[in-house]
Protein backbone atom coordinates (compact mmCIF):
# COMPACT_ATOMS: atom_id res chain seq x y z
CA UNK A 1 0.00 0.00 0.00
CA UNK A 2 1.56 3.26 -0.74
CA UNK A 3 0.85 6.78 0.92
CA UNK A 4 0.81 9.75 -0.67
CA UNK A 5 3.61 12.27 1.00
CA UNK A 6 1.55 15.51 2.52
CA UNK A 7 4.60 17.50 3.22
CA UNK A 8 5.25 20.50 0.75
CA UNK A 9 7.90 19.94 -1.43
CA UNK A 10 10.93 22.34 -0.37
CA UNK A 11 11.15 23.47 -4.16
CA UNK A 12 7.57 24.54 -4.60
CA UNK A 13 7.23 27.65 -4.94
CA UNK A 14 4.82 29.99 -2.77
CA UNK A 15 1.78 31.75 -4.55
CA UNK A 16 2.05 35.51 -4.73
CA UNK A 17 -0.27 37.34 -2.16
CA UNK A 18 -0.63 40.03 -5.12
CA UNK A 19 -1.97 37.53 -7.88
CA UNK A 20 -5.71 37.75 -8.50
CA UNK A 21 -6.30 35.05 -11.31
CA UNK A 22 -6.36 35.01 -14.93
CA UNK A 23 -7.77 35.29 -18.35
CA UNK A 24 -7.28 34.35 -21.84
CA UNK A 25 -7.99 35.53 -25.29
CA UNK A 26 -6.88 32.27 -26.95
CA UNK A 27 -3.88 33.53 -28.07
CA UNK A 28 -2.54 34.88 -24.77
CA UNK A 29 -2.60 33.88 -20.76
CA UNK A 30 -3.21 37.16 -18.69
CA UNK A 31 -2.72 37.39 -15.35
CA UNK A 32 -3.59 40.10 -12.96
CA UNK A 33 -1.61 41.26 -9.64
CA UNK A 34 -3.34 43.77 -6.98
CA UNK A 35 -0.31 46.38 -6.11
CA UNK A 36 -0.38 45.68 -2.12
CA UNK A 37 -2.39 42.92 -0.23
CA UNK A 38 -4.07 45.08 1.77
CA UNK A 39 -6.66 47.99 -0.04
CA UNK A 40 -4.88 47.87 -3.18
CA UNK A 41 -4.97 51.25 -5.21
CA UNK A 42 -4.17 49.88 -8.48
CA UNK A 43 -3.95 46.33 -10.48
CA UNK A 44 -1.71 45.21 -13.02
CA UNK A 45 -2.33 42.82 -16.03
CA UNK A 46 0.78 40.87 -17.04
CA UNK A 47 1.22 38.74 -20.70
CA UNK A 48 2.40 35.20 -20.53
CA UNK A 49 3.46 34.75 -17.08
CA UNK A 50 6.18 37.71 -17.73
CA UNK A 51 5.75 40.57 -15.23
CA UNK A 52 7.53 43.24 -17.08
CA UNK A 53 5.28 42.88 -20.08
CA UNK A 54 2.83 44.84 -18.85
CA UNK A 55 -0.83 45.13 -20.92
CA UNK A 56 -2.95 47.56 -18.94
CA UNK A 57 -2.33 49.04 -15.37
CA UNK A 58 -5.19 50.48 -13.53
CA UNK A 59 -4.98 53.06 -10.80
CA UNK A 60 -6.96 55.43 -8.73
CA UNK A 61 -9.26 52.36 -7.46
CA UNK A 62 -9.40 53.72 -3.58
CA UNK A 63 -9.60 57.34 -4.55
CA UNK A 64 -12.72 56.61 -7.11
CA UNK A 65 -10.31 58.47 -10.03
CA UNK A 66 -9.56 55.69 -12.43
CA UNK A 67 -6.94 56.17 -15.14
CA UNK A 68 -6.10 52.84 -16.86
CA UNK A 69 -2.81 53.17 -19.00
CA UNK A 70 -1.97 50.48 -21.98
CA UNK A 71 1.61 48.96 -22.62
CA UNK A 72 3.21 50.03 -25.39
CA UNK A 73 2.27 46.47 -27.58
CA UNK A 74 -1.35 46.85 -26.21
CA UNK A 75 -2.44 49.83 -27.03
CA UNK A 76 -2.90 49.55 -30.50
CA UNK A 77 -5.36 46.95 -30.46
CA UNK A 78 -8.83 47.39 -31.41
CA UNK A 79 -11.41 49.23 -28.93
CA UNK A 80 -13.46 46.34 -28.46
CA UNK A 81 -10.49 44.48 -27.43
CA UNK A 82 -8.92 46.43 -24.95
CA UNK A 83 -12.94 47.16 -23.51
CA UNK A 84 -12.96 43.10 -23.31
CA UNK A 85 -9.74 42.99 -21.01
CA UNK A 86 -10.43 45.57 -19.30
CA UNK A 87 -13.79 44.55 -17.94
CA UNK A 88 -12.08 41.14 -17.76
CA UNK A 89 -9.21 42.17 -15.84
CA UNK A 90 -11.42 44.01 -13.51
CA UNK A 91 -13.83 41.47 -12.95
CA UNK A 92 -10.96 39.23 -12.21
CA UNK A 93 -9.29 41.54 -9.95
CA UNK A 94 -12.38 41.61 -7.78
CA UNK A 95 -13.54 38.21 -8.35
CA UNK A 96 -10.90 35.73 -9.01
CA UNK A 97 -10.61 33.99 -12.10
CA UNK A 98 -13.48 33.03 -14.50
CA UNK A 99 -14.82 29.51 -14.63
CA UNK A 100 -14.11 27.92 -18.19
CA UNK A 101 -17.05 27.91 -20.25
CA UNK A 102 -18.66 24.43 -20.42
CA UNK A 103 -18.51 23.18 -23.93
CA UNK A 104 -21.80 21.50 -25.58
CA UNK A 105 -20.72 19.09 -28.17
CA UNK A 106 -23.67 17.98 -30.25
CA UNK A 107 -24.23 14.85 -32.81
CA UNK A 108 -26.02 15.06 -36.05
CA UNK A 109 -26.16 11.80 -36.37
């Protein structure tokens, strides 16, 4: 009979206080970080797992004056895009991560 080991493996890395969850866009993995752990004032959205490419950054969220501000590759995609991840992102922020869309597969037959 074997027993699974319930000790945390000394390599395993901790999870970041300041990481809200995620979102996709099928060609990308976004993932959004509050900028303290304790009544954050801004959030950031990050590309790929790589924290210094940076596609939107929020502030202004305790003082009610919200200026969002779009990395240099980001802000030349369409409107409806960057509306989409930013609702996203913000709904993620405060939320945590969407659940995946459950997938109907149908048979003709």
């Amino acid at each position: 009979m074997a027993y699974q080991n319930t000790r945390p493996r000394p390599n395993a890395a901790a999870p970041d206080p300041l990481e809200r969850g995620g979102f996709g866009d099928g060609s990308n993995r976004y993932t959004v970080y509050a900028s303290s752990a304790e009544v954050p004032d801004s959030f950031q959205v990050c590309a790929n797992g790589n924290r210094a490419d940076l596609v939107l950054i929020v502030s202004g969220l305790t003082s009610q004056n919200l200026h969002a501000t779009w990395g240099d590759e980001w802000r030349n995609r369409t409107a409806e895009w960057r509306e989409w991840a930013r609702a996203t992102a913000f709904h993620v922020f405060y939320n945590g991560s969407p659940q995946p869309q459950a997938q109907t597969r149908f048979c003709d037959g």
